[in-house]
N, C-alpha and C. Protein backbone atom coordinates (compact mmCIF):
# COMPACT_ATOMS: atom_id res chain seq x y z
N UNK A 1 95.05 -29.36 34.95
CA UNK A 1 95.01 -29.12 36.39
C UNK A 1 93.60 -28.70 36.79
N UNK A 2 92.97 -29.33 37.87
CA UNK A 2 91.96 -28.71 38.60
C UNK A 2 91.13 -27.17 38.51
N UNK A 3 90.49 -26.97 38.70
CA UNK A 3 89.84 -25.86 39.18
C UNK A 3 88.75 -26.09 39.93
N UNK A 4 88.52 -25.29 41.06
CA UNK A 4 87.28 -24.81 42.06
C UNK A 4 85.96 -24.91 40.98
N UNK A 5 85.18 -25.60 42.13
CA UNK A 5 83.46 -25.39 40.71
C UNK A 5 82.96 -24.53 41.24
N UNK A 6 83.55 -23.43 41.76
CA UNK A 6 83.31 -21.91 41.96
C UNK A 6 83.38 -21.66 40.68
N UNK A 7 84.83 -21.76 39.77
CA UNK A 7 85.25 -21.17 38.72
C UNK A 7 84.81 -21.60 37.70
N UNK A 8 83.87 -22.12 38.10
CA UNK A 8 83.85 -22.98 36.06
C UNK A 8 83.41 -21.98 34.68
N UNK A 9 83.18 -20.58 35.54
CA UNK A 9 83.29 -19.99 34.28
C UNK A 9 84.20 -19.76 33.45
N UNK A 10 86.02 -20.18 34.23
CA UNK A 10 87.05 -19.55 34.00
C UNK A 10 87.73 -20.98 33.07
N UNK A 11 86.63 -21.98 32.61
CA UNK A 11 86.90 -23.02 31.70
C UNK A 11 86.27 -23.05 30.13
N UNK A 12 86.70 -22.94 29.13
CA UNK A 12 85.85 -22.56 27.86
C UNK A 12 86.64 -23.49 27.46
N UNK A 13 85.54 -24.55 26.60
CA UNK A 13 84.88 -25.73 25.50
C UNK A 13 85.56 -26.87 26.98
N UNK A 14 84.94 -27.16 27.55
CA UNK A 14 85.30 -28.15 28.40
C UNK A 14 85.02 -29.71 27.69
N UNK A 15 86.45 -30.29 27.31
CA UNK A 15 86.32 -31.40 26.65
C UNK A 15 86.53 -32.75 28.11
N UNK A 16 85.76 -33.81 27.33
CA UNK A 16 85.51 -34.55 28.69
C UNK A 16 86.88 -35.73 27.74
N UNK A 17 87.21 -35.48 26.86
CA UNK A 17 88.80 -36.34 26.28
C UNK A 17 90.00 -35.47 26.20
N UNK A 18 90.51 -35.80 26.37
CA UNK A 18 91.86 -34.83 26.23
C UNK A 18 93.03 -33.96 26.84
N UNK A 19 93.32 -33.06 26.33
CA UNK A 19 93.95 -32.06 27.38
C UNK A 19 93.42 -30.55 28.04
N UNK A 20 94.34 -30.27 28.84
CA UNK A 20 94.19 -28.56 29.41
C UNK A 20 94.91 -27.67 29.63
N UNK A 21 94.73 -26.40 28.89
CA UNK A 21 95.81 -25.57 28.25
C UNK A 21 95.19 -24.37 29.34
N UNK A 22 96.22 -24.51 30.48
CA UNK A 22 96.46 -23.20 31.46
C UNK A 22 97.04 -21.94 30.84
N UNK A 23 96.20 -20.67 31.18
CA UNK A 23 96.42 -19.75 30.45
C UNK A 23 96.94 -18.56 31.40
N UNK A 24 97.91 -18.32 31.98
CA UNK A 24 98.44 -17.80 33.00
C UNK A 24 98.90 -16.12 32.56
N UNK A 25 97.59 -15.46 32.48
CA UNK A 25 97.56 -14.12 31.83
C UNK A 25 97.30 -13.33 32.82
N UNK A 26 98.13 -11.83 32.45
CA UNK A 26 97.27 -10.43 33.06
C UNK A 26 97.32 -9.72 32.80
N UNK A 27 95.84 -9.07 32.74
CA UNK A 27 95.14 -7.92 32.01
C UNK A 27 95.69 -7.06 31.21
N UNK A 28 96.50 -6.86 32.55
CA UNK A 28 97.44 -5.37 31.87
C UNK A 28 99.11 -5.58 31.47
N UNK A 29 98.68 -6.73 31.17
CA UNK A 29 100.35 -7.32 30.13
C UNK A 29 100.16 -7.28 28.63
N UNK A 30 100.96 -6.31 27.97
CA UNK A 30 100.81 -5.70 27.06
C UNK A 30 101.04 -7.50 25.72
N UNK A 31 102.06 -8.46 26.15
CA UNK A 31 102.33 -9.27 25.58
C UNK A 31 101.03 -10.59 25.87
N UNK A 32 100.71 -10.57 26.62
CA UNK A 32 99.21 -11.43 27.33
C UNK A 32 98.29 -10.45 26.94
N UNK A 33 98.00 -9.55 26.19
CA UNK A 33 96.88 -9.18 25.09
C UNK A 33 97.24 -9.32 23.73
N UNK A 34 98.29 -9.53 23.28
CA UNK A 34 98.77 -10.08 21.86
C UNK A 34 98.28 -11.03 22.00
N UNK A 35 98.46 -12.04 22.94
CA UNK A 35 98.49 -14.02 22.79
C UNK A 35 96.97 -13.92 23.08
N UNK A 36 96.37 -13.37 23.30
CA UNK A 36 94.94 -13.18 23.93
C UNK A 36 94.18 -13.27 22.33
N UNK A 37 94.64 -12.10 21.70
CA UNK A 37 94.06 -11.86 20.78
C UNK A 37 93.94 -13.14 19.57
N UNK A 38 95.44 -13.36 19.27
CA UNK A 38 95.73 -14.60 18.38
C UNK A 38 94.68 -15.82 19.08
N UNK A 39 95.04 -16.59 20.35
CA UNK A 39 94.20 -17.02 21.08
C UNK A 39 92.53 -17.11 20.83
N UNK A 40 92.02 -16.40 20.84
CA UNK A 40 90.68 -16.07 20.96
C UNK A 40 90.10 -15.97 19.55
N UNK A 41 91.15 -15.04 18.56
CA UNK A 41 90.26 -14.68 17.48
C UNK A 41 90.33 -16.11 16.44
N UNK A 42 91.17 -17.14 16.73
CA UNK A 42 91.25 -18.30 15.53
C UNK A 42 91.98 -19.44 16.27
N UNK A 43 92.48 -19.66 17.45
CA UNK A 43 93.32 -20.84 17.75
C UNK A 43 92.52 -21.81 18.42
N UNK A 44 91.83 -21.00 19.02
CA UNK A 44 90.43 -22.15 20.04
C UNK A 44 89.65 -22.66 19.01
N UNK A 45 88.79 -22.20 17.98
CA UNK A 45 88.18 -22.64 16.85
C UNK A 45 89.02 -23.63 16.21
N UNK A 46 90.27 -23.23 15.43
CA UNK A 46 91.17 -23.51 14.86
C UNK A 46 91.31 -25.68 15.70
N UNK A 47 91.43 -25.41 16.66
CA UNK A 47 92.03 -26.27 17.75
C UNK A 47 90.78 -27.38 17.72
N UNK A 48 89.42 -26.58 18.05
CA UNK A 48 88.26 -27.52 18.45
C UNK A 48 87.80 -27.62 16.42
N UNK A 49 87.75 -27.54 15.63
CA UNK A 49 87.85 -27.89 14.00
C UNK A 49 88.55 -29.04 13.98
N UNK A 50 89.99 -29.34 14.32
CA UNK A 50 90.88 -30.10 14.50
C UNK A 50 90.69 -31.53 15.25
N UNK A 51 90.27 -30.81 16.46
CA UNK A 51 90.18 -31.96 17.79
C UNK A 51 89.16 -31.98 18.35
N UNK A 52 87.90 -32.23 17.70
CA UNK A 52 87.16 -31.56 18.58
C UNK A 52 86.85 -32.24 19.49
N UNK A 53 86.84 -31.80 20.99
CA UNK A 53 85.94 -32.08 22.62
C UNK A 53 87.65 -32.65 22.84
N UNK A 54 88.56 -31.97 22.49
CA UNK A 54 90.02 -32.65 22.78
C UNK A 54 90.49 -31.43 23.86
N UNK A 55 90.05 -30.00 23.58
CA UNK A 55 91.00 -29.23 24.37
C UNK A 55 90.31 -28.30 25.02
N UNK A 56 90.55 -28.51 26.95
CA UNK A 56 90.08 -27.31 27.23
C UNK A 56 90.86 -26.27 27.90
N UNK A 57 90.17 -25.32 27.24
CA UNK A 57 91.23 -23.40 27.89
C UNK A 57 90.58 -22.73 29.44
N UNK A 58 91.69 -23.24 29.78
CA UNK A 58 91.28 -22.72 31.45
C UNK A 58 92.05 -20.99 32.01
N UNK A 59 91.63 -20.25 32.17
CA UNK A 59 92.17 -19.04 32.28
C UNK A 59 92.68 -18.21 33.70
N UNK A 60 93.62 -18.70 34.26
CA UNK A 60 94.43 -17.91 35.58
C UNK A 60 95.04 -16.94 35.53
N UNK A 61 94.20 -16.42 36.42
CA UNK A 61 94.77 -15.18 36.61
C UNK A 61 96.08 -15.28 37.52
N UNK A 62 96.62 -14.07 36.89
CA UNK A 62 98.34 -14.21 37.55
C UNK A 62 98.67 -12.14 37.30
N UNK A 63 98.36 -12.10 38.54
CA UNK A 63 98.54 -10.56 39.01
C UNK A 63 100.08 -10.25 38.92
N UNK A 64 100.62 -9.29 38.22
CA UNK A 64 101.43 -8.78 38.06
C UNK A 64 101.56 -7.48 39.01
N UNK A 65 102.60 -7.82 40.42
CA UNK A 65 101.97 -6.35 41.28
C UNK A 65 102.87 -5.25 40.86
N UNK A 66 103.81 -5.37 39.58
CA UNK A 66 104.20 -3.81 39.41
C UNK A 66 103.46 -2.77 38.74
N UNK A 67 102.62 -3.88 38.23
CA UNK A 67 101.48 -2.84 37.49
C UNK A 67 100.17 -2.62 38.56
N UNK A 68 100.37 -1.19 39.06
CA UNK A 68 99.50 -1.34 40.08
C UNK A 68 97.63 -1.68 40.13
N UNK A 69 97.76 -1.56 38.87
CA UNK A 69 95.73 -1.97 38.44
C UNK A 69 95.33 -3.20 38.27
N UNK A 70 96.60 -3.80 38.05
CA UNK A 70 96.37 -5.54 37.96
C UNK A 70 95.73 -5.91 38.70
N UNK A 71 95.95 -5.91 40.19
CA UNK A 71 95.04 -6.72 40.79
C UNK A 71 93.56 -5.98 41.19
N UNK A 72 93.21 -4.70 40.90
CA UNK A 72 91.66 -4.43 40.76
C UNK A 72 91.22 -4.73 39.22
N UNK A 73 91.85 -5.26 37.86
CA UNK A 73 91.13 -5.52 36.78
C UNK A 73 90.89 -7.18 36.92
N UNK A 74 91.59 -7.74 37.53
CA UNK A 74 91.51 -9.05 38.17
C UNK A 74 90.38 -9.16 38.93
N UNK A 75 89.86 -8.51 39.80
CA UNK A 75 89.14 -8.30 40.53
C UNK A 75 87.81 -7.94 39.63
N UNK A 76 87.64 -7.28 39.13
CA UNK A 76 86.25 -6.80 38.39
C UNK A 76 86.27 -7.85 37.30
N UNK A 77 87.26 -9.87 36.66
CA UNK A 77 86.94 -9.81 36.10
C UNK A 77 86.21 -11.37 37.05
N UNK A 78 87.03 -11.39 38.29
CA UNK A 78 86.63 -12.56 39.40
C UNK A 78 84.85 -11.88 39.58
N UNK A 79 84.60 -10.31 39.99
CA UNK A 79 83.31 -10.04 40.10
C UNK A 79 82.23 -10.27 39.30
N UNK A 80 82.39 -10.35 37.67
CA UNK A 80 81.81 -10.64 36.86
C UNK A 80 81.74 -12.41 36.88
N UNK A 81 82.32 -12.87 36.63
CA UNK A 81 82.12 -14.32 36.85
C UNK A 81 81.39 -14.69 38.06
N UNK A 82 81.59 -14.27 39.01
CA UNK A 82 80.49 -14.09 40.06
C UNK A 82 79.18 -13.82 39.87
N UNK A 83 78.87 -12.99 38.71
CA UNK A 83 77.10 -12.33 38.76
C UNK A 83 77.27 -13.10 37.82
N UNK A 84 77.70 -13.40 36.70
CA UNK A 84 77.42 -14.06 35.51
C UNK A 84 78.36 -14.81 34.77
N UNK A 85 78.40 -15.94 34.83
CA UNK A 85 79.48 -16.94 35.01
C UNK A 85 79.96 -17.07 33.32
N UNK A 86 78.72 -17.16 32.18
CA UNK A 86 79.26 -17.09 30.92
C UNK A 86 79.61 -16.31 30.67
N UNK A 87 79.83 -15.13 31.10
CA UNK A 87 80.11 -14.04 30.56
C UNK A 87 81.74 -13.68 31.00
N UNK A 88 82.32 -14.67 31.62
CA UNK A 88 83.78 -14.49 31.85
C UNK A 88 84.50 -14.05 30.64
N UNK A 89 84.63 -14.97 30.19
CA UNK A 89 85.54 -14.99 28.67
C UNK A 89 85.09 -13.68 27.87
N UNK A 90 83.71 -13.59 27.76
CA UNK A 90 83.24 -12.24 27.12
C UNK A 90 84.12 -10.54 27.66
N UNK A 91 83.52 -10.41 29.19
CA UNK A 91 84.51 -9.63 29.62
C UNK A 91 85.69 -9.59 29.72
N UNK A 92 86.94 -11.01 29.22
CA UNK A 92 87.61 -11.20 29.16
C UNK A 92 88.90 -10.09 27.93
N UNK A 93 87.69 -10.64 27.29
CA UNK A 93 87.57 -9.59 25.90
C UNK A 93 87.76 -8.57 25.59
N UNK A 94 86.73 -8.10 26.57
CA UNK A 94 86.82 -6.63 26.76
C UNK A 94 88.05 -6.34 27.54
N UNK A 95 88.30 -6.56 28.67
CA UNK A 95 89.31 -6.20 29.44
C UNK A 95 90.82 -5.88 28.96
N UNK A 96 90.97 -6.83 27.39
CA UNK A 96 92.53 -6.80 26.80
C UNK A 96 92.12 -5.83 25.65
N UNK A 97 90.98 -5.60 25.67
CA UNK A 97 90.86 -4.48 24.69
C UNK A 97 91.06 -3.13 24.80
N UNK A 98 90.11 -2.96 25.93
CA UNK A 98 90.41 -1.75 26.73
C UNK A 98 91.60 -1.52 28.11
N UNK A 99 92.70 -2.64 27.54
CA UNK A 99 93.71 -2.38 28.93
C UNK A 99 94.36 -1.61 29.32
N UNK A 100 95.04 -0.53 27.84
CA UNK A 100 95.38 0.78 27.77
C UNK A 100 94.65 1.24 28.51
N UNK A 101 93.13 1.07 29.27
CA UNK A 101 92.69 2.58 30.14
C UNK A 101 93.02 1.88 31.49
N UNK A 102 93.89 0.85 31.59
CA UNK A 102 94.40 0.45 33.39
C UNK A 102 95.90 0.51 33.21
N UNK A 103 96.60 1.46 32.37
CA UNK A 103 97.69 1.11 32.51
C UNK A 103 98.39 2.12 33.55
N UNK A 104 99.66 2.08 33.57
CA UNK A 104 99.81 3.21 35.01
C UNK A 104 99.65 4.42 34.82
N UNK A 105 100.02 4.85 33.87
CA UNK A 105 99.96 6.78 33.44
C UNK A 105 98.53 6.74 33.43
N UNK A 106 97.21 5.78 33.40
CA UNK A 106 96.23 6.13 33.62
C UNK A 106 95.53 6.44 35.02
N UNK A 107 95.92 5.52 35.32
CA UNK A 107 95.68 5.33 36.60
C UNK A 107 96.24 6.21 38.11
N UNK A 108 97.22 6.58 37.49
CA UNK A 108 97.71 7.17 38.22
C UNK A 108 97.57 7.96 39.32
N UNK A 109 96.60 8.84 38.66
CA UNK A 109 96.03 10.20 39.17
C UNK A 109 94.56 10.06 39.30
N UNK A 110 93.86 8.64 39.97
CA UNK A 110 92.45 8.43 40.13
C UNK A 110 92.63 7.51 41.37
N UNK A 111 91.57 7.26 42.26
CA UNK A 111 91.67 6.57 43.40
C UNK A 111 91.46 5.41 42.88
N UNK A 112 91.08 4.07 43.92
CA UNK A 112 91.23 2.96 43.86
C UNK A 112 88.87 3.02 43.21
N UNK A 113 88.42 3.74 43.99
CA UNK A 113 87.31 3.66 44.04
C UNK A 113 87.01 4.28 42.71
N UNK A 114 87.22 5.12 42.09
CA UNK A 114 87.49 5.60 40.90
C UNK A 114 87.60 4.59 39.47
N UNK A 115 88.86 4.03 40.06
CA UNK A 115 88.79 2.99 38.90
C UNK A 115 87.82 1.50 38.61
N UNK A 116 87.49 1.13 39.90
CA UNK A 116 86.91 0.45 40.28
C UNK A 116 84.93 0.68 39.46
N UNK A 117 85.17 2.47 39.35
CA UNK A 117 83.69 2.71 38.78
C UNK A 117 83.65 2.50 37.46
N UNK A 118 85.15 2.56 36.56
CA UNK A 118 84.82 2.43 35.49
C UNK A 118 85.34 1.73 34.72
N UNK A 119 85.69 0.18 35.89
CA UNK A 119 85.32 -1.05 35.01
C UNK A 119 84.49 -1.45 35.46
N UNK A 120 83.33 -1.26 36.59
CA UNK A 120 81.89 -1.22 36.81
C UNK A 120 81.18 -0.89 34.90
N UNK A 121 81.07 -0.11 34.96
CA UNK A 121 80.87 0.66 33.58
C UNK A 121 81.39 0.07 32.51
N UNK A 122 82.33 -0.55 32.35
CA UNK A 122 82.69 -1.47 31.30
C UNK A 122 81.99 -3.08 31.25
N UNK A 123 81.90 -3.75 32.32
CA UNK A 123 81.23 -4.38 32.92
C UNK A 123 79.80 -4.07 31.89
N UNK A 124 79.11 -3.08 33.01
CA UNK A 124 77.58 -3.05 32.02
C UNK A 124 77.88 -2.91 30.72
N UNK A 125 78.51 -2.19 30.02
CA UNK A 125 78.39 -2.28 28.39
C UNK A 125 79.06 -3.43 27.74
N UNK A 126 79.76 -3.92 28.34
CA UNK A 126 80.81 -4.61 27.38
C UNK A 126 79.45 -6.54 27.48
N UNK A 127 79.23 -6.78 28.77
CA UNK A 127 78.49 -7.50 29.37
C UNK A 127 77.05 -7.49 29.57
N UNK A 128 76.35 -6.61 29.88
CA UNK A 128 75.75 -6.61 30.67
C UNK A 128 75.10 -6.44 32.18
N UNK A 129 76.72 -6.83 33.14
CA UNK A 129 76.35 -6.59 34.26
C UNK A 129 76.32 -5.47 35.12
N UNK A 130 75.26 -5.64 36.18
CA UNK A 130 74.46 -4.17 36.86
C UNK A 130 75.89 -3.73 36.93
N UNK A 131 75.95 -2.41 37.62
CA UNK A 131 77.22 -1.68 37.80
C UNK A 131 77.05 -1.71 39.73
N UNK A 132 76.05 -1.68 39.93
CA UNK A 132 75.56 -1.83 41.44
C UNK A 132 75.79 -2.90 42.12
N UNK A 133 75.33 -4.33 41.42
CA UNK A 133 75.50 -5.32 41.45
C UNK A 133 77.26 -5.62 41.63
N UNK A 134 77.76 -5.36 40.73
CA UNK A 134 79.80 -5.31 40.53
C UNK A 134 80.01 -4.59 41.46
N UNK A 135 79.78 -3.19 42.09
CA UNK A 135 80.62 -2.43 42.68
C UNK A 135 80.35 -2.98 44.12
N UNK A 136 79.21 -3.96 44.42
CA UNK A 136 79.29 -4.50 45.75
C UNK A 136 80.19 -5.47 46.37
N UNK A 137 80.69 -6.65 44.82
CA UNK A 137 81.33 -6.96 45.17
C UNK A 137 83.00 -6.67 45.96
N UNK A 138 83.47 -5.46 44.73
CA UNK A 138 84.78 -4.98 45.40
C UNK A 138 84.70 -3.69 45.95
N UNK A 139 83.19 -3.41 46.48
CA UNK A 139 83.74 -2.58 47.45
C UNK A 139 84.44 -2.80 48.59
N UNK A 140 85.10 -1.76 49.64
CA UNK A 140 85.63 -2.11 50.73
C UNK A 140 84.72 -1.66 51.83
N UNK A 141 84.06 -2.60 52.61
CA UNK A 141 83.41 -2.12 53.24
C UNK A 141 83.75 -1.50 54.35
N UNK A 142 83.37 0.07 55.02
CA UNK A 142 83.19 0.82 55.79
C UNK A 142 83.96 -0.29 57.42
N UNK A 143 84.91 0.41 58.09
CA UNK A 143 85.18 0.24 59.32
C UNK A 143 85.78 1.18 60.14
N UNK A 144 84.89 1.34 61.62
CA UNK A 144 85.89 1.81 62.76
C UNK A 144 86.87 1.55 63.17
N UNK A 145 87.82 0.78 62.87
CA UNK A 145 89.33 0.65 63.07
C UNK A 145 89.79 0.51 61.88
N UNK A 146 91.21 0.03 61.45
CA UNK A 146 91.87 0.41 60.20
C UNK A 146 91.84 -1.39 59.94
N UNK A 147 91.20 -1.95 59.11
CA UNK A 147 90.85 -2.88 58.30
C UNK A 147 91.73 -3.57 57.16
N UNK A 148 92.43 -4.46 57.01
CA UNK A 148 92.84 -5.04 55.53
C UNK A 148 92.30 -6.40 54.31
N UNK A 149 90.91 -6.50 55.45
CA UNK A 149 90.11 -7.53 54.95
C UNK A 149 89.85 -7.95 53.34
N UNK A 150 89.93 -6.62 52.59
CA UNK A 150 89.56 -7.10 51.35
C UNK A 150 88.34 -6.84 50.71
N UNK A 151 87.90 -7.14 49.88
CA UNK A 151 86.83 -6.95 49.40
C UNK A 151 86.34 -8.75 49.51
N UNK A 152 84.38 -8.49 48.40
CA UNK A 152 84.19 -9.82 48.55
C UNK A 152 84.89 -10.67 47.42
N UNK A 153 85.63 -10.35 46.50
CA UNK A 153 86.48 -11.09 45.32
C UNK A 153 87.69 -11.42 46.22
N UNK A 154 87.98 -11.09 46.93
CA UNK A 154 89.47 -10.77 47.77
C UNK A 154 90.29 -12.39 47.51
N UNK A 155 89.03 -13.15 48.66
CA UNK A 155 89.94 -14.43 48.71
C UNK A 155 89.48 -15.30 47.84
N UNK A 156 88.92 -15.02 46.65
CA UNK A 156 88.73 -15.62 45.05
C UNK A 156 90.02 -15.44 44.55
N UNK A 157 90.43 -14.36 44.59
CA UNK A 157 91.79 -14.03 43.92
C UNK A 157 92.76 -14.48 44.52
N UNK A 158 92.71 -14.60 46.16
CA UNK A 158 94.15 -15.53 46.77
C UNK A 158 94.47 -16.60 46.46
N UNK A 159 93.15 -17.40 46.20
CA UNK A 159 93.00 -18.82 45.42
C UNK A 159 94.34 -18.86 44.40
N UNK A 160 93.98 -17.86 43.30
CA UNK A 160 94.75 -17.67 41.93
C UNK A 160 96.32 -17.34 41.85
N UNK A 161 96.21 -16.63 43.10
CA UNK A 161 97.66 -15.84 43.26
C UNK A 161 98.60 -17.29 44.32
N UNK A 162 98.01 -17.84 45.07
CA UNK A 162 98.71 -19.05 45.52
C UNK A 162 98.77 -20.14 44.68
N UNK A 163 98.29 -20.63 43.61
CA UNK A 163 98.34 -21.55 42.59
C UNK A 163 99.27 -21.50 41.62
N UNK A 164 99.18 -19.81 41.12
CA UNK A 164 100.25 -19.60 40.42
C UNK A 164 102.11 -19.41 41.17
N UNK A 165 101.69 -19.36 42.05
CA UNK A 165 103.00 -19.65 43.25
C UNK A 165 103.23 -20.85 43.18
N UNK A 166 102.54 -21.11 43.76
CA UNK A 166 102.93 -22.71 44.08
C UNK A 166 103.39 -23.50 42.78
N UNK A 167 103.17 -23.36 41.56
CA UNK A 167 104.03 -23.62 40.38
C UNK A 167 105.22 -22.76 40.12
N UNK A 168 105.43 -21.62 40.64
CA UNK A 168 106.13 -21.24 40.13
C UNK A 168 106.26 -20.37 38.51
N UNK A 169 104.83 -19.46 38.53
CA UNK A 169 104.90 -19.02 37.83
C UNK A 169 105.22 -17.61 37.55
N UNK A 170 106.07 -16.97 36.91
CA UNK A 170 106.63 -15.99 37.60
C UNK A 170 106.13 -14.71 36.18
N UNK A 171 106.32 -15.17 34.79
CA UNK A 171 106.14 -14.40 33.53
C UNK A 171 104.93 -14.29 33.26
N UNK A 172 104.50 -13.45 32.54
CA UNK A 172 103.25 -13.32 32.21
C UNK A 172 103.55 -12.83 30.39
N UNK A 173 102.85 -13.68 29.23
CA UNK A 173 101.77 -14.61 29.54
C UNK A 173 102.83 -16.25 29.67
N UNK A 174 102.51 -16.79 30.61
CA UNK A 174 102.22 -18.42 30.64
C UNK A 174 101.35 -19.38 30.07
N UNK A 175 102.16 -20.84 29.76
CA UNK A 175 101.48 -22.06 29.05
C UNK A 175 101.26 -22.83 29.69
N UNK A 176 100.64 -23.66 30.32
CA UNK A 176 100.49 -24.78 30.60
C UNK A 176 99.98 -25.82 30.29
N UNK A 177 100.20 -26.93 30.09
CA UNK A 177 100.12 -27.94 28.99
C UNK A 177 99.74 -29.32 30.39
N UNK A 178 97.58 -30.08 30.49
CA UNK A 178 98.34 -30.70 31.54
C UNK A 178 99.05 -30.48 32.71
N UNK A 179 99.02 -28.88 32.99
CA UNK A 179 99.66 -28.75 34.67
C UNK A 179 101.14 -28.84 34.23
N UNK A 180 101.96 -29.12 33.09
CA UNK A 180 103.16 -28.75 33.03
C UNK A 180 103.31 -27.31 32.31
N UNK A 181 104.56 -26.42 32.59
CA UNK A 181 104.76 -25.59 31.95
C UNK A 181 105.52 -25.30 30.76
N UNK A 182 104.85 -24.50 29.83
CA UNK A 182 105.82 -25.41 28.22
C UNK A 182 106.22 -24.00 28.09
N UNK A 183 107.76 -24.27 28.14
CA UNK A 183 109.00 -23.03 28.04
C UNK A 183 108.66 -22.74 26.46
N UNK A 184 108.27 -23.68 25.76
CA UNK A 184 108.35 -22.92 24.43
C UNK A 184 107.37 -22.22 23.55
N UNK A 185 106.57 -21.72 25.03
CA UNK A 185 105.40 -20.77 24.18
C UNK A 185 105.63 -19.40 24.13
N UNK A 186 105.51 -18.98 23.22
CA UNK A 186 105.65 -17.68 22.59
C UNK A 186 104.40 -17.09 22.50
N UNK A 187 104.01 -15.46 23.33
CA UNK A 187 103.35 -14.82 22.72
C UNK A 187 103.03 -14.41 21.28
N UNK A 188 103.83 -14.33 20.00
CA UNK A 188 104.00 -13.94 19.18
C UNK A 188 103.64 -14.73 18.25
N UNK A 189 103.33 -16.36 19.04
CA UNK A 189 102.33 -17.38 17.78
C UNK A 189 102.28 -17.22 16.92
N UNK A 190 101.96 -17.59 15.80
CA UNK A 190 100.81 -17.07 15.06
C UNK A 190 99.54 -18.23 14.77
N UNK A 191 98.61 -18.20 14.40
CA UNK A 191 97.68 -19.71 14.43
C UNK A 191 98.36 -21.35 13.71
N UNK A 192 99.56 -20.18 13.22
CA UNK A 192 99.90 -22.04 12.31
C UNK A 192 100.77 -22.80 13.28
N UNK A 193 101.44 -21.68 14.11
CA UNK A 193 102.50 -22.38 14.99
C UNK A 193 101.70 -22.54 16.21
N UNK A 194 100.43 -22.11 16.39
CA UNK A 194 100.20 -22.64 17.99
C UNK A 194 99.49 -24.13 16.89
N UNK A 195 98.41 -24.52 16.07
CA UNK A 195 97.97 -25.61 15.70
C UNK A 195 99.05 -26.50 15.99
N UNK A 196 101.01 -26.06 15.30
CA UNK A 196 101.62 -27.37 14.75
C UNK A 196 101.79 -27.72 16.42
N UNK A 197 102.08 -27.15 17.26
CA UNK A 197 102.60 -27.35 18.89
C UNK A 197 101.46 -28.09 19.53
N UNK A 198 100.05 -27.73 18.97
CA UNK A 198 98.67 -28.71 19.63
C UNK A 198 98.97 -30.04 18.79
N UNK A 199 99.67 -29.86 17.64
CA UNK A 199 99.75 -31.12 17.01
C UNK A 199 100.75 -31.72 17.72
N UNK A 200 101.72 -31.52 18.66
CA UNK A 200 102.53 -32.10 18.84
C UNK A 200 101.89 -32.70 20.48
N UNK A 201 100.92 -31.65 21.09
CA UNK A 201 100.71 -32.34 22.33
C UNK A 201 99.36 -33.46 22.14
N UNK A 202 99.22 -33.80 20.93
CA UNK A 202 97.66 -34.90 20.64
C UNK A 202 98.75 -35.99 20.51
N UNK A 203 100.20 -35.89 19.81
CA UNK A 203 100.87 -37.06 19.30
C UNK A 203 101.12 -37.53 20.33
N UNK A 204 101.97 -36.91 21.48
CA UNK A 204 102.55 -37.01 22.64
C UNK A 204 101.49 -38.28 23.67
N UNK A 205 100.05 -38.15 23.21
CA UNK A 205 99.67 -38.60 24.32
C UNK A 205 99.85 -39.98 24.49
């Protein structure tokens, strides 16, 4: 499926043969940092060893609003791709690493601006990027009447949150295979069973 060439940071090993494996994750989904991890640390390698310039990993965000930090870690990771577009996936990284510090008992008892400073701060270390630079994007800027405009990531993220609607995506983490959704992905993978399932979508074609 498509993406905005706003986003092209949110595409890693872009093969010009093959397929595209929608990755319909969020942050602070304790089971979408398992598949993250398996994912990242051996299945993309694993995959492009195999196939190579066959598969590319496109990464949507899909805000979970009971977890109330979801959609500001979403936000700081739309801001980063903004200042520095390779560095998506990198902060990506970081973000499922350190998600325990957005979960709700953390969060709880800190404002919106608060948290906002210290994934600024994660941002610069984990990345690189300014913290000045990030916090402009999601700040809310200052108004004399009562405002719901958003920040400047705001309608980056509506993009994401209507796409994943409009399929119908409701769980987090999600597969998508090609813009279809494949009921039989399991967080709990492991690299031999996501390879034999890529083996099954190269036969398929």
């Amino acid at each position: 499926m498509s993406i905005q060439p706003r986003f092209t940071g949110h595409i890693l090993n872009t093969a010009t043969k093959g397929h595209t494996i929608d990755l319909y994750f969020d942050y602070v989904c304790p089971f979408c940092a398992k598949a993250w991890k398996t994912i990242r640390g051996s299945v993309i390698d694993a995959a492009e060893a195999k196939y190579p310039n066959t598969f590319s990993w496109v990464f949507r965000h899909t805000v979970q609003p009971w977890h109330p930090a979801s959609t500001l870690v979403h936000e700081a990771a739309l801001a980063v791709e903004s200042l520095a577009p390779a560095k998506f996936w990198d902060f990506s990284d970081a973000l499922f690493e350190h998600q325990k510090d957005y979960f709700d008992t953390v969060v709880y008892h800190e404002s919106r601006l608060q948290t906002y400073e210290r994934l600024a701060k994660l941002a610069k270390e984990s990345v690189g990027v300014e913290e000045k630079a990030f916090l402009d994007l999601v700040s809310i800027p200052p108004s004399e009447t009562p405002s719901n405009g958003g920040n400047k990531v705001t309608n980056n993220l509506k993009l994401f949150i209507r796409q994943h609607r409009q399929n119908s995506v409701h769980m987090t983490p999600s597969l998508a295979v090609d813009g279809i959704i494949s009921p039989a992905f399991s967080s709990s993978w492991t690299t031999e069973q996501w390879v034999e399932f890529l083996d099954g979508v190269v036969a398929a074609k």
